[in-house]
C-alpha atoms as a PDB file:
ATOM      1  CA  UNK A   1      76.214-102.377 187.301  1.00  0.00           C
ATOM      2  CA  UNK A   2      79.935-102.116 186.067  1.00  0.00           C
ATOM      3  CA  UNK A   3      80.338 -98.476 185.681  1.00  0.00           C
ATOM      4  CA  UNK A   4      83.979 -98.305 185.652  1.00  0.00           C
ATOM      5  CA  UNK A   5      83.313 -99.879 181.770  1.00  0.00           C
ATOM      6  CA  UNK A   6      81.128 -96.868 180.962  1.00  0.00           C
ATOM      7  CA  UNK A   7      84.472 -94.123 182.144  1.00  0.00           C
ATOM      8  CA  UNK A   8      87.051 -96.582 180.381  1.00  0.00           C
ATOM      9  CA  UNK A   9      88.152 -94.056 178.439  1.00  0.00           C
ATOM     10  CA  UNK A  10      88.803 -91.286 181.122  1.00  0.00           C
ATOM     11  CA  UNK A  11      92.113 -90.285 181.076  1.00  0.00           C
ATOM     12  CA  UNK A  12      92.223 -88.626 184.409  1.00  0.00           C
ATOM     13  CA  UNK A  13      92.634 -85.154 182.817  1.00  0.00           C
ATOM     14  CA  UNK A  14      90.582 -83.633 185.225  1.00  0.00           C
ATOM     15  CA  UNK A  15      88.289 -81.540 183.008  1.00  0.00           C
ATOM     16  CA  UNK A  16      85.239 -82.441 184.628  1.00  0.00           C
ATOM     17  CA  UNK A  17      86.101 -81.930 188.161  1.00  0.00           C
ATOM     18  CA  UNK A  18      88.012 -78.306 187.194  1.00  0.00           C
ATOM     19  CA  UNK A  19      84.810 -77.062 185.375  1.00  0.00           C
ATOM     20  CA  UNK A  20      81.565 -78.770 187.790  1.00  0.00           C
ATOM     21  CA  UNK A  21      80.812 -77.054 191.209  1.00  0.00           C
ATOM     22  CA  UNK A  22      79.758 -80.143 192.309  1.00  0.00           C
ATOM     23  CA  UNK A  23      83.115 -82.696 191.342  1.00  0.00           C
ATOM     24  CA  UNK A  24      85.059 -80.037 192.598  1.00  0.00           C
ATOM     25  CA  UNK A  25      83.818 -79.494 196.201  1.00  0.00           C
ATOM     26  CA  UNK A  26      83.967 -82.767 196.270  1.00  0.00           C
ATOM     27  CA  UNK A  27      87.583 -83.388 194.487  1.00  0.00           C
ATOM     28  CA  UNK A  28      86.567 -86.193 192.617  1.00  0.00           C
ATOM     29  CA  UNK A  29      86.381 -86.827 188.701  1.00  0.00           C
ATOM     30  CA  UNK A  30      84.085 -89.353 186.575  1.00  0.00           C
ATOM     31  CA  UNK A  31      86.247 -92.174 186.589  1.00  0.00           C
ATOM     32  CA  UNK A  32      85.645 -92.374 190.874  1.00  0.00           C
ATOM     33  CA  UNK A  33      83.019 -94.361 190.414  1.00  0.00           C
ATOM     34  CA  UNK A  34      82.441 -95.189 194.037  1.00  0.00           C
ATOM     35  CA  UNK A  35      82.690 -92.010 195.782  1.00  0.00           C
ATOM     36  CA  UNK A  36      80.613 -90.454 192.619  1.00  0.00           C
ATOM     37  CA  UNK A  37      77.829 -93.047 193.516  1.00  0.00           C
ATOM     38  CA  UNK A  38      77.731 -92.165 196.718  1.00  0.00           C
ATOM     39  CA  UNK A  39      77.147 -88.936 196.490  1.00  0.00           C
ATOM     40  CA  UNK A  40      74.934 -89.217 192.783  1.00  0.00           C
ATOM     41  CA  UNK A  41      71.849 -87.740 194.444  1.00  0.00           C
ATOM     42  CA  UNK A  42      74.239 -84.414 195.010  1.00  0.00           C
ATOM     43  CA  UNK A  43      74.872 -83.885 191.413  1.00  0.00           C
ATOM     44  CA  UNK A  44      73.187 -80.986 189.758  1.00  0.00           C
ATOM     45  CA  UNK A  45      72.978 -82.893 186.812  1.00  0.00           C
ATOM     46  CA  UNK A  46      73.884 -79.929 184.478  1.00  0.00           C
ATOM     47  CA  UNK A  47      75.814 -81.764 182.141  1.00  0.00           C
ATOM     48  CA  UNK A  48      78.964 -79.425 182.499  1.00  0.00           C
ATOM     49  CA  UNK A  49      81.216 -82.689 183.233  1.00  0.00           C
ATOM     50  CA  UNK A  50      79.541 -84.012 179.881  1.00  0.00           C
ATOM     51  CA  UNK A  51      80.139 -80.878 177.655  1.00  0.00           C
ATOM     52  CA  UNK A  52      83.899 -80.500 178.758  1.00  0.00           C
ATOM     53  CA  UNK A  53      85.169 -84.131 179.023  1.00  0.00           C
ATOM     54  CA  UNK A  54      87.769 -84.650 176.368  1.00  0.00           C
ATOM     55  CA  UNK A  55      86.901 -88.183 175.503  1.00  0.00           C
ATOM     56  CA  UNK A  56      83.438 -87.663 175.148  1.00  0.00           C
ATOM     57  CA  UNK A  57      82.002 -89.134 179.236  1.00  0.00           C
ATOM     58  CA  UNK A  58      78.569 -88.881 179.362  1.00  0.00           C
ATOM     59  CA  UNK A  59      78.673 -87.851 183.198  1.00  0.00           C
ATOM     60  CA  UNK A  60      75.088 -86.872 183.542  1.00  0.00           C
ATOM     61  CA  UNK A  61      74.433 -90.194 181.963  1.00  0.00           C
ATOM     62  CA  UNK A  62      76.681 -92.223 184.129  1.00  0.00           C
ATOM     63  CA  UNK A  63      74.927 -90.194 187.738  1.00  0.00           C
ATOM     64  CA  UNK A  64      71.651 -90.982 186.260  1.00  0.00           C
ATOM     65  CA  UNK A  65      72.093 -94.292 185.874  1.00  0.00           C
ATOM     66  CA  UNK A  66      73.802 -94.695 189.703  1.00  0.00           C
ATOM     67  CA  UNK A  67      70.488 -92.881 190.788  1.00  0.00           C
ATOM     68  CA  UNK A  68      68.261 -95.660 189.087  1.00  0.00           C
ATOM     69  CA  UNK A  69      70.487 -98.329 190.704  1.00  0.00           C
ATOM     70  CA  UNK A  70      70.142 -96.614 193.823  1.00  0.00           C
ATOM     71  CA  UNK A  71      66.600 -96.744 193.700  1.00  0.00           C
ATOM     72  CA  UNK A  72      66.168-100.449 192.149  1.00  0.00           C
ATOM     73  CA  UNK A  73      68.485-101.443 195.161  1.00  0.00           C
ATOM     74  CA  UNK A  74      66.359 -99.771 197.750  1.00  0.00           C
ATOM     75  CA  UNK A  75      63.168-101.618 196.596  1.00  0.00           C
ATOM     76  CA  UNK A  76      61.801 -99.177 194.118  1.00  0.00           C
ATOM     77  CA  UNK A  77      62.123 -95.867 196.749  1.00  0.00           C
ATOM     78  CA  UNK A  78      64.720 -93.099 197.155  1.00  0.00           C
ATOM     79  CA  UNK A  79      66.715 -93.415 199.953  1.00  0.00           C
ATOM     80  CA  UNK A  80      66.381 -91.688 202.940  1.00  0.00           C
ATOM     81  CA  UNK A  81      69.223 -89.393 201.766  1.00  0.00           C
ATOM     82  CA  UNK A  82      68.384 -88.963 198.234  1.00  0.00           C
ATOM     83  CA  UNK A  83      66.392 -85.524 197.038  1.00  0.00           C
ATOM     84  CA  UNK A  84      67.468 -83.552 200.284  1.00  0.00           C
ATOM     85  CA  UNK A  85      71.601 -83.818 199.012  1.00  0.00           C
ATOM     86  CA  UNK A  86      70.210 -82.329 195.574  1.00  0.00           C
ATOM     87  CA  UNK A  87      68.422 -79.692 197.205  1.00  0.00           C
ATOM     88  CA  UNK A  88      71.284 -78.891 199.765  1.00  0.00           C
ATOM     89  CA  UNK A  89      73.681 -79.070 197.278  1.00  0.00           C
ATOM     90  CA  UNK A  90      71.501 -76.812 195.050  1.00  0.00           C
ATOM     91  CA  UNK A  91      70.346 -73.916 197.562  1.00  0.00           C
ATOM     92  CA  UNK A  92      73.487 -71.558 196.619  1.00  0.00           C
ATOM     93  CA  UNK A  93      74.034 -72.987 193.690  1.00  0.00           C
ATOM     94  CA  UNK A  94      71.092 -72.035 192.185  1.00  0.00           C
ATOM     95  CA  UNK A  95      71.259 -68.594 193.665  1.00  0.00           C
ATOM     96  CA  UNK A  96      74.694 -68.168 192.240  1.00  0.00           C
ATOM     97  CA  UNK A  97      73.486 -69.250 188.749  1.00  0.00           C
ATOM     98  CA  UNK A  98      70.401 -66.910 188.400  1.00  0.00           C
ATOM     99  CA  UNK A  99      72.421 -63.752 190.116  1.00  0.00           C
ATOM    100  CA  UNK A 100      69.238 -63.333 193.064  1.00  0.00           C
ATOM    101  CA  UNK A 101      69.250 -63.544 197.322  1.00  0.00           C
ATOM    102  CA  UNK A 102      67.859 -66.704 198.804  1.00  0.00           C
ATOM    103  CA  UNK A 103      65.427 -64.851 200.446  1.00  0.00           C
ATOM    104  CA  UNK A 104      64.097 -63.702 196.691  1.00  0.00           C
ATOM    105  CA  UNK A 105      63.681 -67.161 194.903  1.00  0.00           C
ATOM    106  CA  UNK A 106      60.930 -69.576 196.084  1.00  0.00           C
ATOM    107  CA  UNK A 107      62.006 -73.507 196.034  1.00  0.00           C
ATOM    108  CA  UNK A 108      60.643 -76.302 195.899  1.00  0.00           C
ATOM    109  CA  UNK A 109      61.937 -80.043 195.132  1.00  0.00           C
ATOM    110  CA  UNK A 110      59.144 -80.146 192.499  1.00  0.00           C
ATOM    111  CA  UNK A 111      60.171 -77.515 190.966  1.00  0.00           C
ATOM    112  CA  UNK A 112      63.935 -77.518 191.653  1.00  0.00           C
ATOM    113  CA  UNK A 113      65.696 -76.408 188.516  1.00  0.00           C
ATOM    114  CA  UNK A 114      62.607 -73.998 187.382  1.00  0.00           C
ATOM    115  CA  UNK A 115      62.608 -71.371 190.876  1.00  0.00           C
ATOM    116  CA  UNK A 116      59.755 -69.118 191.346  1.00  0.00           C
ATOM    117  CA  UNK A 117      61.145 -65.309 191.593  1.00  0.00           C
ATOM    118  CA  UNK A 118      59.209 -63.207 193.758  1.00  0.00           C
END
């Protein structure tokens, strides 16, 4: 797929990268198309990049859609590398976000963005 069509409009403002943990550990923004498919499966997928993108990106969209591509390429299967980046990526963050130790919040990649407290 042509994704560099669907962040034509970008205009390298850096919005998303400044306000998503994830583009900005990274230091990339939508419109890298290459690096952000590379690395799709260690987007949170929270839609920040989305909500704060000037011209109206849909990067949640756009990662989604590298993640099905991904998948279709790789005969219908995740790649080797695919749900352990999001749940790397996502250990801290998700402690960070609900304000609790790791060793509090139960995890599992079922249940990834809905943690068991103990």
């Amino acid at each position: 797929m042509d994704y560099k069509s669907l962040v034509s409009d970008c205009i390298h403002c850096g919005a998303c990268r400044d306000n998503c943990e994830f583009l900005k550990k990274y230091d990339i923004i939508l419109s890298d198309t290459e690096r952000l498919k590379e690395l799709s499966y260690n987007c949170f997928l929270c839609g920040t990049c989305t909500r704060v993108c000037p011209v109206n990106i849909d990067g949640k969209a756009l990662v989604l859609q590298m993640r099905r591509d991904k998948v279709a390429e790789n005969d219908g299967k995740i790649a080797d590398k695919g749900y352990d980046s999001t749940l790397k990526e996502k250990k801290n963050y998700l402690f960070k976000i609900i304000g609790m130790q790791p060793e509090k919040v139960c995890c599992s990649p079922t249940a990834i963005s809905r943690p068991y407290i103990l």
